[in-house]
N, C-alpha and C. Protein backbone atom coordinates (compact mmCIF):
# COMPACT_ATOMS: atom_id res chain seq x y z
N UNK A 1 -8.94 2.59 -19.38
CA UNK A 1 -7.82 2.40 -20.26
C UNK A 1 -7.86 3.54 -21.29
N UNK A 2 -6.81 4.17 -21.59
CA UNK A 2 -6.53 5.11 -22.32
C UNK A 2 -5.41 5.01 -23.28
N UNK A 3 -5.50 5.54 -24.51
CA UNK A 3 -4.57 5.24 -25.60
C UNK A 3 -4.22 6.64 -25.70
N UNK A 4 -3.05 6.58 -25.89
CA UNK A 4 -2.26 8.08 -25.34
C UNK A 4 -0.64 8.16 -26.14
N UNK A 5 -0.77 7.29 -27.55
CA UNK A 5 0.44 7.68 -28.09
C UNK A 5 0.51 7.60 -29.60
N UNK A 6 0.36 9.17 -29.51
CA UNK A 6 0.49 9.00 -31.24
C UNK A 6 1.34 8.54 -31.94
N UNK A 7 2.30 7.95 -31.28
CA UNK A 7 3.83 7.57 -32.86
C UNK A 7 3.28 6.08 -32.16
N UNK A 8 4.01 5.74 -33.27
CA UNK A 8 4.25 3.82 -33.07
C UNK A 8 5.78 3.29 -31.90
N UNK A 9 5.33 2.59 -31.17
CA UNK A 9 6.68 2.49 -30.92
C UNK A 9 6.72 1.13 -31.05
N UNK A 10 7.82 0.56 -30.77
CA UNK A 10 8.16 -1.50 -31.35
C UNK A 10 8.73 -1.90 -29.75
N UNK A 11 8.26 -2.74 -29.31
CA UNK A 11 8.45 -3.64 -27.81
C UNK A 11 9.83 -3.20 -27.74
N UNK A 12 11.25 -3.60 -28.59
CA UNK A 12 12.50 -2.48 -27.84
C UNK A 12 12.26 -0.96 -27.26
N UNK A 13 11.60 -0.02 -27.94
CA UNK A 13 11.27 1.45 -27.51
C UNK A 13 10.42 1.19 -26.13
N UNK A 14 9.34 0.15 -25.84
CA UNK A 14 8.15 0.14 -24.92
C UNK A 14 9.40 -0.45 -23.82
N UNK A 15 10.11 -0.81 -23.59
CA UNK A 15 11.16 -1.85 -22.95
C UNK A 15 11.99 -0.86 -22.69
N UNK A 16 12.68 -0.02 -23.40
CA UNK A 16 13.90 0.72 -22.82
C UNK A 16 13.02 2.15 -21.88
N UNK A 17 11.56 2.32 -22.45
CA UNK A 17 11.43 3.26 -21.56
C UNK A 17 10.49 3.25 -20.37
N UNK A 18 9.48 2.08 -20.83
CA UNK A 18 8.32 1.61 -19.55
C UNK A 18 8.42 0.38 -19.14
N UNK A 19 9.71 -0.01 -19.21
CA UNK A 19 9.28 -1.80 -18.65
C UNK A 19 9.29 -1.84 -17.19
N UNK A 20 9.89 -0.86 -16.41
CA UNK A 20 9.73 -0.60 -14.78
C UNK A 20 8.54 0.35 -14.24
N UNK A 21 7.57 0.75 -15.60
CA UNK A 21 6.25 1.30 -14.72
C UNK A 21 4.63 0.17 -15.45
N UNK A 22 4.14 -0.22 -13.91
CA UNK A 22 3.80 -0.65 -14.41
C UNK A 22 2.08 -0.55 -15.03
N UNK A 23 2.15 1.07 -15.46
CA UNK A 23 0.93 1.71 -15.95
C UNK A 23 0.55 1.66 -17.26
N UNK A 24 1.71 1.11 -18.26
CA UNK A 24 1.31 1.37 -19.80
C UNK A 24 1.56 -0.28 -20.08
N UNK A 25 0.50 -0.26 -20.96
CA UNK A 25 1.07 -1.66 -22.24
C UNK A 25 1.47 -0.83 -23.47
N UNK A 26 1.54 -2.08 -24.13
CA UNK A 26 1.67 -1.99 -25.77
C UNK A 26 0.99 -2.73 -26.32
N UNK A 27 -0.06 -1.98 -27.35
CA UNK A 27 -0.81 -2.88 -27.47
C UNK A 27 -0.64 -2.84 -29.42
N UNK A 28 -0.47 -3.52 -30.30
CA UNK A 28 0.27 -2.83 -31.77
C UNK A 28 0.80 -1.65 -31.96
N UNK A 29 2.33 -1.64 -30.99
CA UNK A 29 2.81 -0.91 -31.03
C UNK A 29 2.21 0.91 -30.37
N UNK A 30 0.86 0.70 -30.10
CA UNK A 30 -0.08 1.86 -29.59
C UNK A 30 0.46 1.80 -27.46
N UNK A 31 0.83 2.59 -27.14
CA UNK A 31 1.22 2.94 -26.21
C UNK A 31 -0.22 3.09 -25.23
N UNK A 32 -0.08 2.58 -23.87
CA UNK A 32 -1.87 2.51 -23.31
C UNK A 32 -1.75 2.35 -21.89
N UNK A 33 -2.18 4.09 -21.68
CA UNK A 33 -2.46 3.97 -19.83
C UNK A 33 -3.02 2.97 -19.53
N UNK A 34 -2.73 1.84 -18.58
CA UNK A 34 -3.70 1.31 -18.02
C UNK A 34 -3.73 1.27 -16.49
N UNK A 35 -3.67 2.72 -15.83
CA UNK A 35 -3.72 3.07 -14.37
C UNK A 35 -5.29 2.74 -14.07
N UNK A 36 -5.73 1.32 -13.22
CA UNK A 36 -6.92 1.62 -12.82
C UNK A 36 -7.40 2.39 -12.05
N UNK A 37 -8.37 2.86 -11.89
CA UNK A 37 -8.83 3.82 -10.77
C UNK A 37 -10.74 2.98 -10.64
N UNK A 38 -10.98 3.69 -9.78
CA UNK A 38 -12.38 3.77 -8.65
C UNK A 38 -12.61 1.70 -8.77
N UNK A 39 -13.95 1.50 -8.89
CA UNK A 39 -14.39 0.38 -8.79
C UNK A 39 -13.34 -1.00 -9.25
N UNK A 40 -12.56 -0.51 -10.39
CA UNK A 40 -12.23 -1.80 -10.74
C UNK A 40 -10.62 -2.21 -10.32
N UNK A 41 -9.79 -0.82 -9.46
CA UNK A 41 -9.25 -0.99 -8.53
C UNK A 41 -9.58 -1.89 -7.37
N UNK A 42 -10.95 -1.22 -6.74
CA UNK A 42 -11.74 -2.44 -5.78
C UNK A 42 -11.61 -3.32 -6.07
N UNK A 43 -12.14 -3.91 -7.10
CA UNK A 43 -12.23 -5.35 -7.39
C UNK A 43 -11.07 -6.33 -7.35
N UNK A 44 -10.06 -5.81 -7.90
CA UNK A 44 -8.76 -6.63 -8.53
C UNK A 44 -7.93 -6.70 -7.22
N UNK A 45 -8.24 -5.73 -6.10
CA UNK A 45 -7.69 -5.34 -4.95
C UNK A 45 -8.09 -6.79 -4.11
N UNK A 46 -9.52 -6.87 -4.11
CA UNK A 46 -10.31 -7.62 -3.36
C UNK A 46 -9.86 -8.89 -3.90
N UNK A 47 -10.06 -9.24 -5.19
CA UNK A 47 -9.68 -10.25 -5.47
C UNK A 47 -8.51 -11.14 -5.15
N UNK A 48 -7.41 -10.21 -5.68
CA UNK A 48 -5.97 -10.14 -5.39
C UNK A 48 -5.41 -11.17 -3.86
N UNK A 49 -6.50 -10.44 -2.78
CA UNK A 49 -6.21 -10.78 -1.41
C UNK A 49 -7.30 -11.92 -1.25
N UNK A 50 -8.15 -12.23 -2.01
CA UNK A 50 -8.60 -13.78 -1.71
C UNK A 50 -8.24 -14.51 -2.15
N UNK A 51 -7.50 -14.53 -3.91
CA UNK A 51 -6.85 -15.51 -3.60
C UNK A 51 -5.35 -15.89 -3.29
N UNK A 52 -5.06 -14.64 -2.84
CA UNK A 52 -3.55 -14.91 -2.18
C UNK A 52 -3.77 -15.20 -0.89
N UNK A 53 -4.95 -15.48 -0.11
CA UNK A 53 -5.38 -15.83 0.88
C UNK A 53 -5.31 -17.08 0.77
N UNK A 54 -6.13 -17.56 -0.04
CA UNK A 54 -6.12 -19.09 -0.35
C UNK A 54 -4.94 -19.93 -0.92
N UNK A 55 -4.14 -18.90 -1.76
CA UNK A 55 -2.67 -19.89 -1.76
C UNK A 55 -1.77 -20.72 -0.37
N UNK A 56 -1.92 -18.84 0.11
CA UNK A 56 -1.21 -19.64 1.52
C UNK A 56 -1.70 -20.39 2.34
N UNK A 57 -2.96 -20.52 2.77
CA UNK A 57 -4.01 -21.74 3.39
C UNK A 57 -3.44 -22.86 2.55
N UNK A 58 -3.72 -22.81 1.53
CA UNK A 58 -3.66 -24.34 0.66
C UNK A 58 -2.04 -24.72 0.35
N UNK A 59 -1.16 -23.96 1.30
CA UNK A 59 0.14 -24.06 0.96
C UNK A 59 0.91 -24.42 -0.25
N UNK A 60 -0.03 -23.63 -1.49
CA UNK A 60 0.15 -23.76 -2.94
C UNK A 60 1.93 -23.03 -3.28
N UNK A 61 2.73 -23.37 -4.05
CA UNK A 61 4.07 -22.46 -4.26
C UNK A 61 3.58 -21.18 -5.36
N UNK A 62 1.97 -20.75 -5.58
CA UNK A 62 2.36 -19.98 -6.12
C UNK A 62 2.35 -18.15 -5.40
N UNK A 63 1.90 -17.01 -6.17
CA UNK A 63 1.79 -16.00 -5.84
C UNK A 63 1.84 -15.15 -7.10
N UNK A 64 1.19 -14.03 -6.41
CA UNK A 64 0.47 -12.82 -7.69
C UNK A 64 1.18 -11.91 -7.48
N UNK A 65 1.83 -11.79 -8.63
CA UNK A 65 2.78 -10.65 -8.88
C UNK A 65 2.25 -9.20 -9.08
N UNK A 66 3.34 -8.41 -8.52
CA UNK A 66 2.62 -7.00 -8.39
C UNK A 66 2.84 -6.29 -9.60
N UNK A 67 3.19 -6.85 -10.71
CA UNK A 67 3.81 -6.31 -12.07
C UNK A 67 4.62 -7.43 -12.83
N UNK A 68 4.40 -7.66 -14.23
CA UNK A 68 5.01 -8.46 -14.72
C UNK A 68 4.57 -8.01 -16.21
N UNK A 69 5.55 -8.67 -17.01
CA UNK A 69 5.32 -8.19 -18.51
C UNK A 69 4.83 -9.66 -18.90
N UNK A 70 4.29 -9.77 -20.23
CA UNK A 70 3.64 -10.62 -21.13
C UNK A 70 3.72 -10.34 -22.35
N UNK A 71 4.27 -11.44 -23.41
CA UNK A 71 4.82 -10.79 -24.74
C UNK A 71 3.86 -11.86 -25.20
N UNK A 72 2.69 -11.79 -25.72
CA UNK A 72 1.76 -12.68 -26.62
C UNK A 72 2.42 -13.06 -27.98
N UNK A 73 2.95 -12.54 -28.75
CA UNK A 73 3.44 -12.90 -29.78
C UNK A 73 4.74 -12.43 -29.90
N UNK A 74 5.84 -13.16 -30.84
CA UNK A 74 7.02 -12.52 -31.21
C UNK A 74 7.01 -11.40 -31.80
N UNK A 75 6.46 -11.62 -32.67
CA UNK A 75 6.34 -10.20 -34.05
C UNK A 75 5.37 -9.38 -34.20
N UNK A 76 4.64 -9.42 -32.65
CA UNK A 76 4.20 -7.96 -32.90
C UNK A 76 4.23 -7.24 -32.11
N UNK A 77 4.01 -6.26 -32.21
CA UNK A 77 4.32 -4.97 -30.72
C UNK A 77 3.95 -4.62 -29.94
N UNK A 78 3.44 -5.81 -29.30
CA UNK A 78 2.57 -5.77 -28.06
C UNK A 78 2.80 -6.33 -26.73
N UNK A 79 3.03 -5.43 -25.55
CA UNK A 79 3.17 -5.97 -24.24
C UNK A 79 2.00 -6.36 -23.74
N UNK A 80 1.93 -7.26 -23.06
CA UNK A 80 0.62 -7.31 -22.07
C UNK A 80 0.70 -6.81 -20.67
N UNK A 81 0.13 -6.35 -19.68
CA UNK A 81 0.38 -6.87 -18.30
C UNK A 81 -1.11 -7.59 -18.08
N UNK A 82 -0.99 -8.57 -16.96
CA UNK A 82 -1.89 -9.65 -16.92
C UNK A 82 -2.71 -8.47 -16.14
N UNK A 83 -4.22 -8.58 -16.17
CA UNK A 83 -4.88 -7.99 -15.40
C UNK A 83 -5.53 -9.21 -14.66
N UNK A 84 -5.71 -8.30 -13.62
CA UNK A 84 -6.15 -9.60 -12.30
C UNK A 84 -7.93 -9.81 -12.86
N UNK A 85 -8.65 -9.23 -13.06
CA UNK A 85 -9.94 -8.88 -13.03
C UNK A 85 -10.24 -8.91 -14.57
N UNK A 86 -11.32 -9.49 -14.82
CA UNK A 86 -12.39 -9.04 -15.69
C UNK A 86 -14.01 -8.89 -15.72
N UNK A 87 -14.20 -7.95 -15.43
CA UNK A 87 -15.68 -7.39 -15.18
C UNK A 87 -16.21 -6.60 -15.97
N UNK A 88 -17.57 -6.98 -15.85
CA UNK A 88 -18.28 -5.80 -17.01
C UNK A 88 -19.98 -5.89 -16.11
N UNK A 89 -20.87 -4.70 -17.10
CA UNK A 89 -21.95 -5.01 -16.96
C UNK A 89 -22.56 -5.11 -18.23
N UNK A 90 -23.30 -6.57 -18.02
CA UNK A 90 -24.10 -6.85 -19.19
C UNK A 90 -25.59 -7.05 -19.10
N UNK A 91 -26.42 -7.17 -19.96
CA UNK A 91 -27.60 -7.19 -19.92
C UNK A 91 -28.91 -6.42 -19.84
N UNK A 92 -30.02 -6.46 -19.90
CA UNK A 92 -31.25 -5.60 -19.60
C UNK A 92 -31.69 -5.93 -18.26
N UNK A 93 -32.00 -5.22 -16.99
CA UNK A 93 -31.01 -4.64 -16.96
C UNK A 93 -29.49 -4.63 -17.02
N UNK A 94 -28.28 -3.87 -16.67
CA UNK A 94 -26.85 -4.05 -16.69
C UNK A 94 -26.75 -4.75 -15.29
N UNK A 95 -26.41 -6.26 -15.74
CA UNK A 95 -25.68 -6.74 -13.54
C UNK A 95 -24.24 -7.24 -13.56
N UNK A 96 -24.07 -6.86 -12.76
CA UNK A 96 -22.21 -7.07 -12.40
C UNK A 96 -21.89 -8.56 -13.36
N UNK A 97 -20.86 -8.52 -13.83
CA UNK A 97 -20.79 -9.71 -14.32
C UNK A 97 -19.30 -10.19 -14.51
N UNK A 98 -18.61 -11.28 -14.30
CA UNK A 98 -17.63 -11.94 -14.14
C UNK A 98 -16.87 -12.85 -15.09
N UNK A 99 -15.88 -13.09 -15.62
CA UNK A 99 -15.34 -13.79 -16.80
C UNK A 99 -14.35 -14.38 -16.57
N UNK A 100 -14.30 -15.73 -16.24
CA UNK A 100 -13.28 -16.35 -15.92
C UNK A 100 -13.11 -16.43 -17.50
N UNK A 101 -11.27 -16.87 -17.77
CA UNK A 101 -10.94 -17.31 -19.36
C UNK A 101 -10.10 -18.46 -18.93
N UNK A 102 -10.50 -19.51 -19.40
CA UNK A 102 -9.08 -20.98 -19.26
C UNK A 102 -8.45 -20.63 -20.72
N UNK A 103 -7.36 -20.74 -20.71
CA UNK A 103 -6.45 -21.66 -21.98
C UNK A 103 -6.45 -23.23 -22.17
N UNK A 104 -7.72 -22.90 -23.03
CA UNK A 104 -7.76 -24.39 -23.96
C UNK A 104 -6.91 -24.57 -25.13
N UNK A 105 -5.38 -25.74 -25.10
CA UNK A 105 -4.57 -25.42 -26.53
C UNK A 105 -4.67 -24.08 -26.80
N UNK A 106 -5.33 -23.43 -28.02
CA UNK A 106 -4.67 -21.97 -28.61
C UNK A 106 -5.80 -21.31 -28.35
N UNK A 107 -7.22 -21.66 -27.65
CA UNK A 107 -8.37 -20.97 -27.31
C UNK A 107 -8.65 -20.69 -26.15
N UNK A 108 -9.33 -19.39 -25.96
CA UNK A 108 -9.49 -19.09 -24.18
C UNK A 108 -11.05 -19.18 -23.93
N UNK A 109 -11.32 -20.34 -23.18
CA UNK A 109 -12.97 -20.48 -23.25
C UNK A 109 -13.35 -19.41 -21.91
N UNK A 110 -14.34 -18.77 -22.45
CA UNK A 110 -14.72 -18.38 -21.09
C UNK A 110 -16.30 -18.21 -20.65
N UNK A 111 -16.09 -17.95 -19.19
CA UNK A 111 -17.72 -18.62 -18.18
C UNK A 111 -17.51 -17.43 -17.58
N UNK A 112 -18.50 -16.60 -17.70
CA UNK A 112 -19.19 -15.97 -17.00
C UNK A 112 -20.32 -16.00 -16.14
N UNK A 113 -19.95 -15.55 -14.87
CA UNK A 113 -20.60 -15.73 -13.63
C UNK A 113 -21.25 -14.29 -12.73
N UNK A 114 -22.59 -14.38 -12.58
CA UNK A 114 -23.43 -13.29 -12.08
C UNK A 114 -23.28 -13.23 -10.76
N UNK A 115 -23.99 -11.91 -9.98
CA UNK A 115 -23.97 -11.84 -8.33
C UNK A 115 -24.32 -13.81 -7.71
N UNK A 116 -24.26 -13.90 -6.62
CA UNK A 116 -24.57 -14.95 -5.69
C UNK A 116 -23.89 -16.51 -6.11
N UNK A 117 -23.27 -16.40 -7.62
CA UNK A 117 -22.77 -17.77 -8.36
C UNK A 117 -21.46 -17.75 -7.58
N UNK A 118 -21.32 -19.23 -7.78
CA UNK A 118 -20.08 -20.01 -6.99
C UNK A 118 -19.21 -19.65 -8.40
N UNK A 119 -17.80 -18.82 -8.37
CA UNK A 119 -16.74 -18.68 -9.40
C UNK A 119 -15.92 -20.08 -9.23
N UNK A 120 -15.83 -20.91 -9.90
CA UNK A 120 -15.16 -22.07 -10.34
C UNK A 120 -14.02 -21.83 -10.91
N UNK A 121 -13.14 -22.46 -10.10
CA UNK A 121 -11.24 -22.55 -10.66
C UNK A 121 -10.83 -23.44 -11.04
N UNK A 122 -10.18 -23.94 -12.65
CA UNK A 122 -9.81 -25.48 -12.77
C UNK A 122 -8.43 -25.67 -11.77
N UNK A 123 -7.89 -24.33 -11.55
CA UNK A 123 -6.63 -24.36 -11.15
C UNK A 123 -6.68 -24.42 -9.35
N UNK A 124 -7.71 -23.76 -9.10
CA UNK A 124 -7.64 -23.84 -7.46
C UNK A 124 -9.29 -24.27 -7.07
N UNK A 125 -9.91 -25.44 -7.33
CA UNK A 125 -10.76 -26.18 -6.99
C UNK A 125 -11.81 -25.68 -5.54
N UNK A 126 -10.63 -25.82 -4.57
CA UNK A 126 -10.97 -25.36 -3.57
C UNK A 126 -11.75 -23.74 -3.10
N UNK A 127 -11.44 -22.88 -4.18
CA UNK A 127 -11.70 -21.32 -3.89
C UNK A 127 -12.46 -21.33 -3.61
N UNK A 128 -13.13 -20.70 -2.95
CA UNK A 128 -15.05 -20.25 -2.48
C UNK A 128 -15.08 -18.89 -2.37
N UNK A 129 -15.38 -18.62 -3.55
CA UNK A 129 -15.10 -17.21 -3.79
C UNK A 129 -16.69 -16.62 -5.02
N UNK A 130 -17.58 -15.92 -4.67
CA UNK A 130 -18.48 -15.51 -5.65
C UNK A 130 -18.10 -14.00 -5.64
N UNK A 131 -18.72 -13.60 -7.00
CA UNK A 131 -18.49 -11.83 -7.39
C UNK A 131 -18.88 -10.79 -6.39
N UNK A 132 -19.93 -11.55 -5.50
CA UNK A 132 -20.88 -10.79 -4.30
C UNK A 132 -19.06 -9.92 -3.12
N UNK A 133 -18.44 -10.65 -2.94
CA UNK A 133 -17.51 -11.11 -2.04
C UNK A 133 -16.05 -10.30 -2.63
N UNK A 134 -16.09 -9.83 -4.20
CA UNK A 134 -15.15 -8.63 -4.48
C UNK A 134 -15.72 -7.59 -4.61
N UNK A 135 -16.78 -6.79 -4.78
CA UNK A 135 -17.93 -6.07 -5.35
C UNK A 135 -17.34 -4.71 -4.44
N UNK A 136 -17.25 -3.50 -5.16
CA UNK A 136 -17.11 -2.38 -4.15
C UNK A 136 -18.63 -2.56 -3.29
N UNK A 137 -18.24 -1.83 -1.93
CA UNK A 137 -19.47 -1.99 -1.35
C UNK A 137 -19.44 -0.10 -0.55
């Protein structure tokens, strides 16, 4: 992720000129590549197709959009786009590591899950899906 705009612009300016690409947010009004590239492309890729795998098995009505906007608040100047993925490495040593977030009321609890752990969905129960199983390889 890269921040790449020196003026301010306000969600009308981010809207009339990037709301059909879907590489930049807005994040306070701060303008922000967010073209993934190498590994975490992999991931969100991998992900993406398991569980759109599992929707259609479980003949769920939903599906993962290939682009969509997200306005977190009214009044401030910030777009979101949802990212599929959240990964990091944490620890001594650094190991792959995983972050589911629920929306609890106005809080997002979140569980993080290491290589070989079963990732738990309140929303799709059924998934059988661990971090081992998106991981570039």
């Amino acid at each position: 992720m890269t921040y790449i705009s020196p003026q301010t612009l306000t969600v009308e300016d981010f809207l009339s000129q990037y709301r059909d690409n879907p590489r930049y947010e807005l994040a306070d009004g701060e303008l922000i590549d967010m073209e993934s590239t190498g590994p975490h492309e992999t991931v969100s890729g991998k992900l993406a197709t398991q569980i759109g795998s599992h929707l259609v098995t479980e003949k769920l009505p939903w599906f993962i959009p290939r682009t969509c906007l997200i306005y977190p608040f009214a009044e401030a100047a910030t777009v979101r786009r949802p990212d599929v993925v959240g990964m990091a490495f944490i620890g001594k040593p650094k190991q792959p590591t995983f972050t589911v977030c629920q929306l609890v009321e106005d809080t997002y609890i979140q569980t993080q899950y290491r290589l070989s752990q079963a990732i738990n969905s309140v929303l799709l129960p059924r998934l059988q899906l661990r971090l081992d199983d998106v991981l570039p390889r």
